[in-house]
PDB file of N, CA and C in Angstrom:
ATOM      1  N   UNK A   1     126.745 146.064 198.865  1.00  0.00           N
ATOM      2  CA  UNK A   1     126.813 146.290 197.442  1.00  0.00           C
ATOM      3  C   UNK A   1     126.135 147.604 197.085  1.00  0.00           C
ATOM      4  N   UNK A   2     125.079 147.837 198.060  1.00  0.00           N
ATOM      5  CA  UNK A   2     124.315 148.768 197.656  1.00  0.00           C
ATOM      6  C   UNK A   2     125.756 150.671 197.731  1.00  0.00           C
ATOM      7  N   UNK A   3     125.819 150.118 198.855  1.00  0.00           N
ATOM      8  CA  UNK A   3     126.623 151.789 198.869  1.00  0.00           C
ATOM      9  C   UNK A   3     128.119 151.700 198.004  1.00  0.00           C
ATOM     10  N   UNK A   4     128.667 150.275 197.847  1.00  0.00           N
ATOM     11  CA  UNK A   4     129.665 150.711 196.549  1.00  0.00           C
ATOM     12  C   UNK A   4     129.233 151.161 195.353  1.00  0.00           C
ATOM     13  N   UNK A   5     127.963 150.393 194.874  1.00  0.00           N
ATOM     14  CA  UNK A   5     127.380 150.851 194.047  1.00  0.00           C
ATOM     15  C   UNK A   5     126.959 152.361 193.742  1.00  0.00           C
ATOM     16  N   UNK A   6     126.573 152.782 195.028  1.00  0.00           N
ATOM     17  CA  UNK A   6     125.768 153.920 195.289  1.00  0.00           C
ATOM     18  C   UNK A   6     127.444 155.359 194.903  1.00  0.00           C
ATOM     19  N   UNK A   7     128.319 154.509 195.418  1.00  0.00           N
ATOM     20  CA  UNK A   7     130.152 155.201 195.312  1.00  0.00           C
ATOM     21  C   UNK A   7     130.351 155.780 193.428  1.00  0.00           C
ATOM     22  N   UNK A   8     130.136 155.085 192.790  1.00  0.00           N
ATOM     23  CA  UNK A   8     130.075 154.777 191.133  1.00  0.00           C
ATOM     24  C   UNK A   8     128.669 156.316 190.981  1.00  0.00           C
ATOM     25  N   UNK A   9     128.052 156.186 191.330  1.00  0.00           N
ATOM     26  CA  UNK A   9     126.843 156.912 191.163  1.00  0.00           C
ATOM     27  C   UNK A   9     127.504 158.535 191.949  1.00  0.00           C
ATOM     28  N   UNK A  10     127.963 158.465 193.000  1.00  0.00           N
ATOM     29  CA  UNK A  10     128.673 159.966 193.332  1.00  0.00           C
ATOM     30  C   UNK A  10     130.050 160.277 192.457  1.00  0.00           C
ATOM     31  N   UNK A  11     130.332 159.330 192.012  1.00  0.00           N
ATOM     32  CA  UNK A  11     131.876 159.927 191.425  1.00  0.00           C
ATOM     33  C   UNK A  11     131.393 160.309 189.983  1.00  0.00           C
ATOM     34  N   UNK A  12     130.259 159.863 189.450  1.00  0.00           N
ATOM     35  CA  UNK A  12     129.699 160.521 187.848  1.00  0.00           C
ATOM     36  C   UNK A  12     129.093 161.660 188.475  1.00  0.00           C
ATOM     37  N   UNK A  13     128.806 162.129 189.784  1.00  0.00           N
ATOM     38  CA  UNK A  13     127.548 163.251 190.036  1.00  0.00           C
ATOM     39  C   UNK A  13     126.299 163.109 190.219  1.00  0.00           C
ATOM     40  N   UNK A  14     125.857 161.393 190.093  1.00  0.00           N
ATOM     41  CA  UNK A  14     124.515 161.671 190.270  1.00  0.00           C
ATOM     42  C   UNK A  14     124.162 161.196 191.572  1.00  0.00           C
ATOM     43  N   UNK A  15     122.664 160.939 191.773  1.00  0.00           N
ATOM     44  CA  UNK A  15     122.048 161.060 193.150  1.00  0.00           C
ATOM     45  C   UNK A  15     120.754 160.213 192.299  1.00  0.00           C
ATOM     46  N   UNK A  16     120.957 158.914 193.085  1.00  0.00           N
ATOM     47  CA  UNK A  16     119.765 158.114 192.639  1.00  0.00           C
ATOM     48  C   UNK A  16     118.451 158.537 193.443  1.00  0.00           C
ATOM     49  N   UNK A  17     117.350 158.168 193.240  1.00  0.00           N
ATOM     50  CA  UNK A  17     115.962 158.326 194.019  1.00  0.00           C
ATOM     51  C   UNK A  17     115.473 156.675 194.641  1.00  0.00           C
ATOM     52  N   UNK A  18     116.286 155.398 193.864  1.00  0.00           N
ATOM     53  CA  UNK A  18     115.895 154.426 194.370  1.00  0.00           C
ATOM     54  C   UNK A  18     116.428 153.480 194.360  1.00  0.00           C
ATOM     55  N   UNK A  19     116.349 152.260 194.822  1.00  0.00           N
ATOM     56  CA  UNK A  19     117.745 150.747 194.447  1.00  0.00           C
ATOM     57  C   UNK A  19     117.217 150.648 192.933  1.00  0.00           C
ATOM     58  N   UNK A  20     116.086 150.779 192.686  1.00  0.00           N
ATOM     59  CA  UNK A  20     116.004 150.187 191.277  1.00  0.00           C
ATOM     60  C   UNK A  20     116.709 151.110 190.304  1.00  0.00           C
ATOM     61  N   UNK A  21     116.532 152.580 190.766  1.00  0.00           N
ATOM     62  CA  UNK A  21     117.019 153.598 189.944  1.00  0.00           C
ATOM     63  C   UNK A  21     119.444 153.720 190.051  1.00  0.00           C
ATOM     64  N   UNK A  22     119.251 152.774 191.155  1.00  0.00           N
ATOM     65  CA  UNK A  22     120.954 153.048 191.666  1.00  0.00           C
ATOM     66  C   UNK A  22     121.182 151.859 190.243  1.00  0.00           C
ATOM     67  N   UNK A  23     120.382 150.281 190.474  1.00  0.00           N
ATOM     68  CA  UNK A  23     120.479 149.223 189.972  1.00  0.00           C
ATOM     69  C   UNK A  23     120.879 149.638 187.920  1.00  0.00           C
ATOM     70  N   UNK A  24     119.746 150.219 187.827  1.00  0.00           N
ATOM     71  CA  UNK A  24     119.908 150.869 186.012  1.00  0.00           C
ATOM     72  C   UNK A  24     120.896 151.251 185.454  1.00  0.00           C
ATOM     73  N   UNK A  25     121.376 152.990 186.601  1.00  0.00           N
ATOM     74  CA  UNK A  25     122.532 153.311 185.877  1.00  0.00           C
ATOM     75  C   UNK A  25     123.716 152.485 186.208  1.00  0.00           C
ATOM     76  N   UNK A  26     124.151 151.541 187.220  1.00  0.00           N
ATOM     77  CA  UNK A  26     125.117 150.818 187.185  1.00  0.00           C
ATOM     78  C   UNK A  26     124.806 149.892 185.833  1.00  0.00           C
ATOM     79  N   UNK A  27     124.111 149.393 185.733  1.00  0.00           N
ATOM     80  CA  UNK A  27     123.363 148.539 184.039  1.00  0.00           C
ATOM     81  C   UNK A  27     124.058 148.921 182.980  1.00  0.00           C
ATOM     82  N   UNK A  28     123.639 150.412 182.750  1.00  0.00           N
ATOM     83  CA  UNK A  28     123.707 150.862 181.678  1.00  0.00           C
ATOM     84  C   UNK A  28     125.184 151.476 181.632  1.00  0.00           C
ATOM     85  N   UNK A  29     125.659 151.979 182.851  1.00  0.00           N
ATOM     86  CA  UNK A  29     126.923 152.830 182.741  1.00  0.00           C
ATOM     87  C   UNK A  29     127.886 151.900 182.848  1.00  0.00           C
ATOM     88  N   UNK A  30     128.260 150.864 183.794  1.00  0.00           N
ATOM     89  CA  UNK A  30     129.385 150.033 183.913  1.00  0.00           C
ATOM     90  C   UNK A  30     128.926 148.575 183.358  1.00  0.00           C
ATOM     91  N   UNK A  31     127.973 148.512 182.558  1.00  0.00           N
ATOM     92  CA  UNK A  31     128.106 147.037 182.597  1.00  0.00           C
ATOM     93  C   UNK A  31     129.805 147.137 181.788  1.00  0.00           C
ATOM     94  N   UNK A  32     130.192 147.650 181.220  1.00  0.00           N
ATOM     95  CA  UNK A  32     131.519 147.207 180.636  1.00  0.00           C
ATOM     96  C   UNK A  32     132.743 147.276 181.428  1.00  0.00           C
ATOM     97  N   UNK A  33     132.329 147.607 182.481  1.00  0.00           N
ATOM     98  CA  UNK A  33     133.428 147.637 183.490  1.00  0.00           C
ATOM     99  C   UNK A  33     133.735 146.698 184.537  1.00  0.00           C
ATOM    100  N   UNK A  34     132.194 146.110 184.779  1.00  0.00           N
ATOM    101  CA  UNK A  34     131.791 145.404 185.797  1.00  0.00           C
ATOM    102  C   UNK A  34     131.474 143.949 185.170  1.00  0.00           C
ATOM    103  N   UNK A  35     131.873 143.189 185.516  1.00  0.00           N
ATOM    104  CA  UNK A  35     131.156 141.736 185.067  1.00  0.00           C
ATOM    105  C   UNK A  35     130.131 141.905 185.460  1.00  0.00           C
ATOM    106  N   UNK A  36     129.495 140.740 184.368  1.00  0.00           N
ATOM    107  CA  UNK A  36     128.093 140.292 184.564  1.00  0.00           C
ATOM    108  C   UNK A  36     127.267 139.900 185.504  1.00  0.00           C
ATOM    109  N   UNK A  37     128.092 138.920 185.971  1.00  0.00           N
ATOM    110  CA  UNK A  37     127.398 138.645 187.293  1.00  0.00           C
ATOM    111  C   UNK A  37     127.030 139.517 188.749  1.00  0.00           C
ATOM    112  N   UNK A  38     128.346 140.782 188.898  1.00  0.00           N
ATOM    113  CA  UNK A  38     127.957 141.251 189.101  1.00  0.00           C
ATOM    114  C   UNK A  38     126.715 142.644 189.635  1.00  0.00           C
ATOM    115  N   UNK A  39     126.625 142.604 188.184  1.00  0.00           N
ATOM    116  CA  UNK A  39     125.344 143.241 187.921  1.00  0.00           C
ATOM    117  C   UNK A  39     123.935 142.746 187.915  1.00  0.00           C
ATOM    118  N   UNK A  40     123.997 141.070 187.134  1.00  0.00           N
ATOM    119  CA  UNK A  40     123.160 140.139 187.962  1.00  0.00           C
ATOM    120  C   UNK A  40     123.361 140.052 189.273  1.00  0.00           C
ATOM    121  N   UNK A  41     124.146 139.983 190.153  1.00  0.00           N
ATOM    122  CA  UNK A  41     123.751 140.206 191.567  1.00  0.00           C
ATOM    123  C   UNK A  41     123.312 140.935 192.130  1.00  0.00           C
ATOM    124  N   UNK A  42     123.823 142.205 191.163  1.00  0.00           N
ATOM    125  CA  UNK A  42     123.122 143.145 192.365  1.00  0.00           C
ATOM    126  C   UNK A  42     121.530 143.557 191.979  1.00  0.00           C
ATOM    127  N   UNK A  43     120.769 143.382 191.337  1.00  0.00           N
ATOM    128  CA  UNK A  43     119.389 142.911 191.052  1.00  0.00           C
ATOM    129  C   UNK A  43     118.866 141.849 191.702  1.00  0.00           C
ATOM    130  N   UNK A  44     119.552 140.657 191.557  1.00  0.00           N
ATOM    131  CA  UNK A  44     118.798 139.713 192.688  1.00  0.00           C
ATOM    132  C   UNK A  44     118.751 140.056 194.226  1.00  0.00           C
ATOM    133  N   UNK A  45     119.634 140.610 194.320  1.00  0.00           N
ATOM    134  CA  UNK A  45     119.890 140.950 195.849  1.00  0.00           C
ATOM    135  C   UNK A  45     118.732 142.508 196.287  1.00  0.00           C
ATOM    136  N   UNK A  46     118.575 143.071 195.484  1.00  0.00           N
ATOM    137  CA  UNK A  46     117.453 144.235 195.314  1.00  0.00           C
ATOM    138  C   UNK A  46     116.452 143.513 195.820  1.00  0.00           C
ATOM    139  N   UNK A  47     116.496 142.652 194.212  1.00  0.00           N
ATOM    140  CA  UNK A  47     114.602 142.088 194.736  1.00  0.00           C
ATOM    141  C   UNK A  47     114.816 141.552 195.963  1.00  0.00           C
ATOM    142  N   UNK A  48     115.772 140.672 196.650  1.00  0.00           N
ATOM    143  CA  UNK A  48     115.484 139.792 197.697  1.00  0.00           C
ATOM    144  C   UNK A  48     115.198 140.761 199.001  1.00  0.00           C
ATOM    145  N   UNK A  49     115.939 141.685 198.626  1.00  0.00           N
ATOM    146  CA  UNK A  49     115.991 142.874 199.890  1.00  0.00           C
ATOM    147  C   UNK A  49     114.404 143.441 199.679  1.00  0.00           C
ATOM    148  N   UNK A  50     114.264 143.953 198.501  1.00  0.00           N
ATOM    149  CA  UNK A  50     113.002 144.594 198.946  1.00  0.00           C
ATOM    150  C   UNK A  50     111.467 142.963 199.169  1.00  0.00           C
ATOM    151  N   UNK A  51     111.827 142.297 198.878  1.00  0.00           N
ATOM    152  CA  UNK A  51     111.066 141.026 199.086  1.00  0.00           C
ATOM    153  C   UNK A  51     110.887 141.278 200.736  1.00  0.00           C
ATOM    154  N   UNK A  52     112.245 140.636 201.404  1.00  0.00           N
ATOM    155  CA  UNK A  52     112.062 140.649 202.748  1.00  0.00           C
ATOM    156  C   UNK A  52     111.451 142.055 203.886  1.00  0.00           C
ATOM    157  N   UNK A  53     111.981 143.202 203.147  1.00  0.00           N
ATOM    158  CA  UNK A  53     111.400 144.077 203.606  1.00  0.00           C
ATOM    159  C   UNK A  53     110.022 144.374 203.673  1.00  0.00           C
ATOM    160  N   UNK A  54     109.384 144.365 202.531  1.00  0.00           N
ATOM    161  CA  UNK A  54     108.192 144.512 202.354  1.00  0.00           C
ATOM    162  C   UNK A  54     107.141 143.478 201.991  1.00  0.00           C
ATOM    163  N   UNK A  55     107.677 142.566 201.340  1.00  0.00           N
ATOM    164  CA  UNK A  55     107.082 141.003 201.517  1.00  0.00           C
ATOM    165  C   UNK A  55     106.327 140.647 202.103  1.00  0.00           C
ATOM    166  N   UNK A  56     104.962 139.943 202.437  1.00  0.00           N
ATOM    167  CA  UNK A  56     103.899 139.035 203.043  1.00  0.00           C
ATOM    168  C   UNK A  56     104.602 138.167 203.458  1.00  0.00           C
ATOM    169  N   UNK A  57     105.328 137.351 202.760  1.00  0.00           N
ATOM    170  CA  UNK A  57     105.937 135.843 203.455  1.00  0.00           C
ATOM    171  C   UNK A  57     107.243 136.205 203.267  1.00  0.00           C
ATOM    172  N   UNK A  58     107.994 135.852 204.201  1.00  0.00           N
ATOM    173  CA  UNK A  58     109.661 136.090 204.781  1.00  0.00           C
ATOM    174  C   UNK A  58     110.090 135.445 204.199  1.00  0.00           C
ATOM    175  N   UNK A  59     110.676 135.300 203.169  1.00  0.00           N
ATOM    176  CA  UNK A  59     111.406 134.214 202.608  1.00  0.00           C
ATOM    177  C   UNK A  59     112.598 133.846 203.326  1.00  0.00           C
ATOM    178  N   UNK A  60     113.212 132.394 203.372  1.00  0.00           N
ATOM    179  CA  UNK A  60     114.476 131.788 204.546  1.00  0.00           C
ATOM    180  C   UNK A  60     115.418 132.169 203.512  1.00  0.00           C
ATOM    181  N   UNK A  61     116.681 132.301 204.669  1.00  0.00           N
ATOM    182  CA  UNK A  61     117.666 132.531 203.762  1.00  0.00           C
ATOM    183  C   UNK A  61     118.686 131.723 204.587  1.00  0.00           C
ATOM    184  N   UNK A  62     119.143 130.547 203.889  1.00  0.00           N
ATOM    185  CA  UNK A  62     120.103 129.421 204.346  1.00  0.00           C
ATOM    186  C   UNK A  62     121.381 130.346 204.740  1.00  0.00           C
ATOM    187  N   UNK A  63     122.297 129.530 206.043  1.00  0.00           N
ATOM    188  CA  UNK A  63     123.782 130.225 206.140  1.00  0.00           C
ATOM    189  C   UNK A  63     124.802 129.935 204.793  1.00  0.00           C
ATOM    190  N   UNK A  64     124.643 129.431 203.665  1.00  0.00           N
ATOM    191  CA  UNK A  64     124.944 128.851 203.003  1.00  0.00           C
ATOM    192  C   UNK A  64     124.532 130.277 201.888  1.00  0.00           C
ATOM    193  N   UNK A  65     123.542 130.404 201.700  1.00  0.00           N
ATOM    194  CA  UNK A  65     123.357 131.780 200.858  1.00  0.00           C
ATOM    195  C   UNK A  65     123.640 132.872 200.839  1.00  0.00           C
ATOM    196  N   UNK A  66     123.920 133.339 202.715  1.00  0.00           N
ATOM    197  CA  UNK A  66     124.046 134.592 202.689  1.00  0.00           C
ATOM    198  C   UNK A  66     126.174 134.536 202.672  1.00  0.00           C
ATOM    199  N   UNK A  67     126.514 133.289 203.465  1.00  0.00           N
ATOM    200  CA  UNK A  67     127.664 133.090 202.916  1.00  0.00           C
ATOM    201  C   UNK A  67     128.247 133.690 201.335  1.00  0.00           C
ATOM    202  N   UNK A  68     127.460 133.157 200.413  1.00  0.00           N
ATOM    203  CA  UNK A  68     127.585 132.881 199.538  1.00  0.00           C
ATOM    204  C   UNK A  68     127.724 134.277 198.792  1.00  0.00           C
ATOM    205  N   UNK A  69     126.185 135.240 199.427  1.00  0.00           N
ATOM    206  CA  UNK A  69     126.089 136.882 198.982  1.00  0.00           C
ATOM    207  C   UNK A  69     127.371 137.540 199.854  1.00  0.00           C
ATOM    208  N   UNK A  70     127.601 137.446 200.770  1.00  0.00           N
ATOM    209  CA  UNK A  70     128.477 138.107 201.165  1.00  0.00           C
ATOM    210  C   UNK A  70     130.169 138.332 200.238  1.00  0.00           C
ATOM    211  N   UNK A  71     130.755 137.096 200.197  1.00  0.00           N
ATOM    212  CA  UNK A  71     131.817 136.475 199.108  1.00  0.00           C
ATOM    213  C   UNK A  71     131.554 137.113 198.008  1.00  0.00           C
ATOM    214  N   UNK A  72     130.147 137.345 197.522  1.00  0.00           N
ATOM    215  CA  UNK A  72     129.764 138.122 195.942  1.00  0.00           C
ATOM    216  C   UNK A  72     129.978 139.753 195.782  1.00  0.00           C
ATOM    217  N   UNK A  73     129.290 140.193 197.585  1.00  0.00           N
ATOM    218  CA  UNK A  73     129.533 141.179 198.008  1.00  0.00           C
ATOM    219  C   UNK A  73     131.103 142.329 198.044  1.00  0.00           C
ATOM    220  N   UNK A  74     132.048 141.560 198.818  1.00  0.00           N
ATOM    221  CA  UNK A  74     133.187 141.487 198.830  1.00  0.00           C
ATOM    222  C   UNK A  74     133.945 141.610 197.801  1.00  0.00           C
ATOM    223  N   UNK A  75     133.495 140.653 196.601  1.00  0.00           N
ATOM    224  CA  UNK A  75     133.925 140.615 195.095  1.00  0.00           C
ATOM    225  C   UNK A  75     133.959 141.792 194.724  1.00  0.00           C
ATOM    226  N   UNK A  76     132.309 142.250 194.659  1.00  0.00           N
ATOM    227  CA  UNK A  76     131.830 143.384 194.362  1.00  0.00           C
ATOM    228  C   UNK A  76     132.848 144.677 194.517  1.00  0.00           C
ATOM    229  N   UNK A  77     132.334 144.805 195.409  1.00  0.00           N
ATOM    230  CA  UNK A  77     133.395 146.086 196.444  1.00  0.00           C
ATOM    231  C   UNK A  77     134.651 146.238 196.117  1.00  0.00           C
ATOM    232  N   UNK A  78     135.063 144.676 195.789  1.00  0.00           N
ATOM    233  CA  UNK A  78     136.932 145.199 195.252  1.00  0.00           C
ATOM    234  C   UNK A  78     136.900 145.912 194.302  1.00  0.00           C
ATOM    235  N   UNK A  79     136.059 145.216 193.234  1.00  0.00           N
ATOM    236  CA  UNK A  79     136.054 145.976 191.861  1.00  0.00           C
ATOM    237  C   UNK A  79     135.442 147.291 191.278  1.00  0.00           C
ATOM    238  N   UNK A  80     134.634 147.646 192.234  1.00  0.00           N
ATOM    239  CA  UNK A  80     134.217 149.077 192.422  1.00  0.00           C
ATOM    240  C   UNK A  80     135.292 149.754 193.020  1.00  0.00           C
ATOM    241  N   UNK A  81     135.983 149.510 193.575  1.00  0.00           N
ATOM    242  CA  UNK A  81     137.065 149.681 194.006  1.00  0.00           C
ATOM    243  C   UNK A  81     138.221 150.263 193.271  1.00  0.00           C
ATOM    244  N   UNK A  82     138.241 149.369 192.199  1.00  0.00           N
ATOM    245  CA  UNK A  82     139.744 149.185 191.308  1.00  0.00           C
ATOM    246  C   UNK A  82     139.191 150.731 189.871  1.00  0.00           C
ATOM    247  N   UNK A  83     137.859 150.206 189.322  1.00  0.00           N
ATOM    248  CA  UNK A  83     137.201 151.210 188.948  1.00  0.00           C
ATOM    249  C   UNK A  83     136.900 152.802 189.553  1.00  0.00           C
ATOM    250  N   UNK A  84     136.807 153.474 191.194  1.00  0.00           N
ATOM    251  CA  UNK A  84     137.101 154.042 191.723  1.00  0.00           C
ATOM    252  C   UNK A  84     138.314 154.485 191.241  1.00  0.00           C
ATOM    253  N   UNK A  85     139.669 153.859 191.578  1.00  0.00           N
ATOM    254  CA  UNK A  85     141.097 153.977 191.737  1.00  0.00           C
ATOM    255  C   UNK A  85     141.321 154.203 190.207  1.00  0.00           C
ATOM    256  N   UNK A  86     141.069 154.013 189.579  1.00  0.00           N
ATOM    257  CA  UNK A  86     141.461 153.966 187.895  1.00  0.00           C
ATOM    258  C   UNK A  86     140.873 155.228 187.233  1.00  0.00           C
ATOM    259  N   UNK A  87     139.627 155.768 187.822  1.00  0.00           N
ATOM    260  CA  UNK A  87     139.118 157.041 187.481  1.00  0.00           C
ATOM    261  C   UNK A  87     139.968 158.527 187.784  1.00  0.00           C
ATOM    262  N   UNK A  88     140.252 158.095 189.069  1.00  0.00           N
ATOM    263  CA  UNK A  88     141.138 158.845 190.208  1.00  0.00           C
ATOM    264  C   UNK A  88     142.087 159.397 189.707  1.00  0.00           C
ATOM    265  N   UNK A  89     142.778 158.087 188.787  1.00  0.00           N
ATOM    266  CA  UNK A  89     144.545 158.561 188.120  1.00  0.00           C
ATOM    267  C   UNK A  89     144.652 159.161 186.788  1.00  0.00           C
ATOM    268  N   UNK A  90     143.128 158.998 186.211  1.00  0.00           N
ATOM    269  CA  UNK A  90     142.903 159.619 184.871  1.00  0.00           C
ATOM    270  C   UNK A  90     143.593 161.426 184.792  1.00  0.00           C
TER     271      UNK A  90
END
């Protein structure tokens, strides 16, 4: 999610400095493009990432969850995707 996201952020020109800073302008620039949930995902998935990375306690992550992020993932990506492709033909 992170580098489709990060795709949206090169095709306006910019160059984020961080996930939280990639996380915003997708917020602010596509929430109307992007469903909601999407954008709620990709914040939870931030924190969980930088959780596990840098985190004291590892939090578990059931096959059932990451199932679950992946499928959200995938979602994701199409529709950055379609948004990509729709800019393109402008």
């Amino acid at each position: 999610m992170f580098y489709a996201a990060r795709a949206l952020l090169f095709k306006d020109g910019v160059i984020e400095k961080s996930h939280y800073g990639l996380f915003l302008y997708v917020k602010e620039e596509y929430s109307d493009k992007l469903e909601r949930r999407f954008i709620n995902e990709l914040n939870v998935l931030r924190l969980e990432r930088h959780e596990i990375s840098y985190g004291l306690e590892k939090p578990e992550v059931t096959q059932s969850e990451a199932e679950d992020s992946v499928r959200i993932a995938v979602d994701f990506i199409r529709a950055v995707e379609k948004i990509i492709d729709t800019r393109d033909q402008s």
